[in-house]
N, C-alpha and C. Protein backbone atom coordinates (compact mmCIF):
# COMPACT_ATOMS: atom_id res chain seq x y z
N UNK A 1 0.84 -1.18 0.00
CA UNK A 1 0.00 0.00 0.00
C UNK A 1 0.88 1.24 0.00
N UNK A 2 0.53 2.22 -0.93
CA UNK A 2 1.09 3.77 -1.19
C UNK A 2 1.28 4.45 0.51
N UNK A 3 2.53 4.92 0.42
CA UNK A 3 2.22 5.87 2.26
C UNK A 3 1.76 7.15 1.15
N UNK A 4 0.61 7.22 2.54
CA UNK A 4 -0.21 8.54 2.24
C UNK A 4 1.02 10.18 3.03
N UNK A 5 0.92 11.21 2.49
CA UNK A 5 1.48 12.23 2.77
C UNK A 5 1.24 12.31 4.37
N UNK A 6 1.95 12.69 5.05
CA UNK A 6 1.51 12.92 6.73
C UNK A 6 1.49 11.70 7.81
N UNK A 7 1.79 10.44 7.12
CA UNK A 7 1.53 8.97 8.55
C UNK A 7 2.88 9.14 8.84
N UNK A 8 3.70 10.16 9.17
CA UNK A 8 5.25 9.64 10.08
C UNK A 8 5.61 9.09 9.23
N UNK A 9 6.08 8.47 8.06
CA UNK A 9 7.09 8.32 7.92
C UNK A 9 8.37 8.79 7.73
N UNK A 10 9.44 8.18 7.11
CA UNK A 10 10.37 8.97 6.82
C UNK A 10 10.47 9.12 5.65
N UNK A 11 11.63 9.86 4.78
CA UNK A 11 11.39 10.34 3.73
C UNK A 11 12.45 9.13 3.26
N UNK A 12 12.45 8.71 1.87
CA UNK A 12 13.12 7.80 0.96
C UNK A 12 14.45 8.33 0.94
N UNK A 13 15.04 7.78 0.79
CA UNK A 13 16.48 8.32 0.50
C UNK A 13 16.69 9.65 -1.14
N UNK A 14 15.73 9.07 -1.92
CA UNK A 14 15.65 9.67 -3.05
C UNK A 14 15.03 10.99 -2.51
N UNK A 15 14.06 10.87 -1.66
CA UNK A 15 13.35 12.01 -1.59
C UNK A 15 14.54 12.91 -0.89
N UNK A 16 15.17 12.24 -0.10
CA UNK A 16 15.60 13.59 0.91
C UNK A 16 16.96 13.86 0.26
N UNK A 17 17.17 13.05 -0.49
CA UNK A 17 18.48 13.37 -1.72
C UNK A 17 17.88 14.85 -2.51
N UNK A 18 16.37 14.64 -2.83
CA UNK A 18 16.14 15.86 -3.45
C UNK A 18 15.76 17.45 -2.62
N UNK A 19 15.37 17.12 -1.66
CA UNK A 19 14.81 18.04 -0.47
C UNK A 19 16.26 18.57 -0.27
N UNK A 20 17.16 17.94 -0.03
CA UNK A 20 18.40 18.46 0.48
C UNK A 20 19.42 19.30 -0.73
N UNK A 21 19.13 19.07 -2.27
CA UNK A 21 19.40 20.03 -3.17
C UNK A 21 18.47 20.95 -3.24
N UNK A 22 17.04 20.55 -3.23
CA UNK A 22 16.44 21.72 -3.48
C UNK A 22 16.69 22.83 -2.50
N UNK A 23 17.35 22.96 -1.26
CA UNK A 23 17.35 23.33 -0.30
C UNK A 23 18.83 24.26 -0.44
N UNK A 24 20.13 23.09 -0.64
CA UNK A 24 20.88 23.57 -1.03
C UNK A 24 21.02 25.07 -2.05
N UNK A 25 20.20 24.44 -2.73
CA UNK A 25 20.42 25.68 -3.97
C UNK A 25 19.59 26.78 -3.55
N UNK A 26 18.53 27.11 -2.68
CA UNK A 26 17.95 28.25 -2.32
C UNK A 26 19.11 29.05 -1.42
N UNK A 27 19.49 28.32 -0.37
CA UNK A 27 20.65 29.05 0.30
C UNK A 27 21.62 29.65 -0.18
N UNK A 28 22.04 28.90 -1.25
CA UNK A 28 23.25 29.59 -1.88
C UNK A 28 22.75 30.48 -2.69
N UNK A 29 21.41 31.01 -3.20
CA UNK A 29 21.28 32.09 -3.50
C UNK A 29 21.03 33.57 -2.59
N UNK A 30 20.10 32.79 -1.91
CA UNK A 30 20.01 33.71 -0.28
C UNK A 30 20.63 34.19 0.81
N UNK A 31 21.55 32.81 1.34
CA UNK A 31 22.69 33.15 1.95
C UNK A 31 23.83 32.12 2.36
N UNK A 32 24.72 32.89 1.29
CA UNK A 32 26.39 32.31 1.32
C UNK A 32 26.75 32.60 2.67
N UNK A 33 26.69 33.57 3.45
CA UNK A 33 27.84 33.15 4.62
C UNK A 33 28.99 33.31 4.01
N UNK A 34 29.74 34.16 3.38
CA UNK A 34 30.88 33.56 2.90
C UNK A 34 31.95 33.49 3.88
N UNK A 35 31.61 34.82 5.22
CA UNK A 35 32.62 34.87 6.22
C UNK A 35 32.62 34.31 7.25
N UNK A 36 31.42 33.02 7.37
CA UNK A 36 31.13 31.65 7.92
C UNK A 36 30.36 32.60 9.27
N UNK A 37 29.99 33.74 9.08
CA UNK A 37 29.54 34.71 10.44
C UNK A 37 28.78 33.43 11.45
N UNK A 38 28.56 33.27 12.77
CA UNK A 38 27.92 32.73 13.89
C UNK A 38 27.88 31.34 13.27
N UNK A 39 28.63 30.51 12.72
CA UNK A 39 28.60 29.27 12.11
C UNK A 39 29.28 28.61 13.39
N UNK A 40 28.41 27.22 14.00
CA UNK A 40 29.09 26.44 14.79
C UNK A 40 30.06 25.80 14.64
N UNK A 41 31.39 25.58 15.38
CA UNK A 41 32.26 24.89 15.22
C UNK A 41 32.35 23.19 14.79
N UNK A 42 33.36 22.91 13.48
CA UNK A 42 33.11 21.70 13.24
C UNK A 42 32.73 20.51 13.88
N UNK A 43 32.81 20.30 15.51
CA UNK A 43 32.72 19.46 16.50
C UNK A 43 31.03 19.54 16.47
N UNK A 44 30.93 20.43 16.99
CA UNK A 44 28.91 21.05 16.95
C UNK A 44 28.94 20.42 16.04
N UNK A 45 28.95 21.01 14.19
CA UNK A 45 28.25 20.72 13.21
C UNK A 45 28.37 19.06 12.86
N UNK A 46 29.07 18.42 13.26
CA UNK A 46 29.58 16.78 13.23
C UNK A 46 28.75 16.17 14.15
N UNK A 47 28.10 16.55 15.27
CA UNK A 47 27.21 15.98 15.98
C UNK A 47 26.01 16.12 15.69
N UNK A 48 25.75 17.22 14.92
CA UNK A 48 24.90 17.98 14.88
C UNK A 48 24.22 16.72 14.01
N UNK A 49 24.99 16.21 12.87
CA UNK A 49 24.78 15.39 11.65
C UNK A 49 24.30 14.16 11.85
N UNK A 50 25.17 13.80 12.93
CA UNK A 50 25.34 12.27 13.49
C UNK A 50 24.17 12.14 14.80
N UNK A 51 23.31 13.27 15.24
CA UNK A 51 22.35 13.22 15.85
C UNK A 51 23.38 12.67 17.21
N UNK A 52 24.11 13.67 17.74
CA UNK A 52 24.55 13.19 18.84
C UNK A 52 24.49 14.79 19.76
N UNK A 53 24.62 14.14 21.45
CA UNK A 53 24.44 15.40 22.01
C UNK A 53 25.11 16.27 21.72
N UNK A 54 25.55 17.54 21.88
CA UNK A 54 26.21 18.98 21.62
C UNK A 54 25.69 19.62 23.32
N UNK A 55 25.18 19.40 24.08
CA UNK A 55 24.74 20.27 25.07
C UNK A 55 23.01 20.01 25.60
N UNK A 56 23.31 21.62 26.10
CA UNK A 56 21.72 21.88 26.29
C UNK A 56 20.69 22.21 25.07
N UNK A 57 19.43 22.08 25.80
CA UNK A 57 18.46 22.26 24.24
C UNK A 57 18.91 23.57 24.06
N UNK A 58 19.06 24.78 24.32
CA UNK A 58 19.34 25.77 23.61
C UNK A 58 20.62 25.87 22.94
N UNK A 59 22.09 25.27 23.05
CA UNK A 59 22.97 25.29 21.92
C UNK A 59 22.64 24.27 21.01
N UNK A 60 21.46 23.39 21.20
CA UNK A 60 20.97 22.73 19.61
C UNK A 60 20.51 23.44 18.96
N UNK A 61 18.90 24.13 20.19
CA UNK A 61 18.41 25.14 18.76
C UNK A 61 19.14 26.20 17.85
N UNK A 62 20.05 26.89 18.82
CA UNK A 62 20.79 27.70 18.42
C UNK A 62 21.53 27.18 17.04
N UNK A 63 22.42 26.18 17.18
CA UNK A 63 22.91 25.54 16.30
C UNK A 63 22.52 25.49 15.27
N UNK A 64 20.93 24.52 15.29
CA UNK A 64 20.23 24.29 14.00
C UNK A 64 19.48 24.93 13.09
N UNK A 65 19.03 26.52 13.80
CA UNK A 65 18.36 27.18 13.47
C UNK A 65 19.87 27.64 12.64
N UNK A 66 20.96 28.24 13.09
CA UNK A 66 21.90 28.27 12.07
C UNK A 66 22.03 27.71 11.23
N UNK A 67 22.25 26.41 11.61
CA UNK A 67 22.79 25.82 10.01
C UNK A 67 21.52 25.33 9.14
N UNK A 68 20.14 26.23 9.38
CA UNK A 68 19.13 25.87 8.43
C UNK A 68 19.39 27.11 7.48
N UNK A 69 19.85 27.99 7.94
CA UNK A 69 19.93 29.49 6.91
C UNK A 69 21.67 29.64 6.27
N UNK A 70 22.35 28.59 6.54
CA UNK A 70 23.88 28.84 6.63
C UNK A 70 23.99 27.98 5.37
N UNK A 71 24.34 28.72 3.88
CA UNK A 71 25.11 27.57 2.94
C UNK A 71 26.12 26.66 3.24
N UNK A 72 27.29 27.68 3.92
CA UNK A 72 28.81 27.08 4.66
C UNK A 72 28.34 25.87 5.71
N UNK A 73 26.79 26.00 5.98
CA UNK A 73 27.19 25.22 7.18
C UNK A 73 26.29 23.62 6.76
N UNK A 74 25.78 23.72 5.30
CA UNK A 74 24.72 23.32 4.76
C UNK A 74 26.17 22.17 3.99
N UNK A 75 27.10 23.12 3.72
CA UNK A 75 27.67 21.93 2.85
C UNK A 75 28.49 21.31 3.71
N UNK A 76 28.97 21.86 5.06
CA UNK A 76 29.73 20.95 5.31
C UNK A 76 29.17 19.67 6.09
N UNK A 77 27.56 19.76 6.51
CA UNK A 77 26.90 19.10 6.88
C UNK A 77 26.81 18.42 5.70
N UNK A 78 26.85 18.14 4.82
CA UNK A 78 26.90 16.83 3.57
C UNK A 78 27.62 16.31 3.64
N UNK A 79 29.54 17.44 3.65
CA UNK A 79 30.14 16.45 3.90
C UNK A 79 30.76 15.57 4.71
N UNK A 80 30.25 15.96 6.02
CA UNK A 80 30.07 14.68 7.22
C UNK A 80 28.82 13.71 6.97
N UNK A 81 28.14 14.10 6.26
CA UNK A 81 27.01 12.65 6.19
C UNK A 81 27.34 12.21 4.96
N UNK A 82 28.28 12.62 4.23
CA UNK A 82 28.53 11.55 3.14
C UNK A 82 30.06 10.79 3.66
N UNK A 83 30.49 10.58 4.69
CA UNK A 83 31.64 9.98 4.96
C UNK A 83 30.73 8.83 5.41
């Protein structure tokens, strides 16, 4: 049976292969970061990936709410989840 939009699941690998370019490419028009401004340190952003602690809930949110608007912090989060 088809999953209907909305029962929890997770997304296919294909799908979130595409969610994660389509995503990619809005940032890098919107915002490069080029001078990596308030970008968490590679340790943060490596846990961040690997869904491991970093702290209290507020240096996650802090964190993630960054690296949802951060290109710099968008790619290097790929390339810890593509190792």
């Amino acid at each position: 049976m088809p999953r209907q939009s909305g029962e929890g699941e997770f997304l296919t690998k294909e799908e979130e292969r595409r969610l994660g370019e389509s995503l990619r490419k809005v940032l890098i028009s919107d915002r490069p970061n080029r001078s990596r401004k308030g970008c968490p340190d590679p340790k943060t952003l490596r846990a961040l990936v690997f869904h491991n602690r970093i702290g209290n809930q507020e240096v996650v949110d802090r964190a993630t709410a960054h690296v949802a608007e951060c290109i710099a912090c968008v790619r290097g989060a790929r390339e810890y989840d593509e190792q």
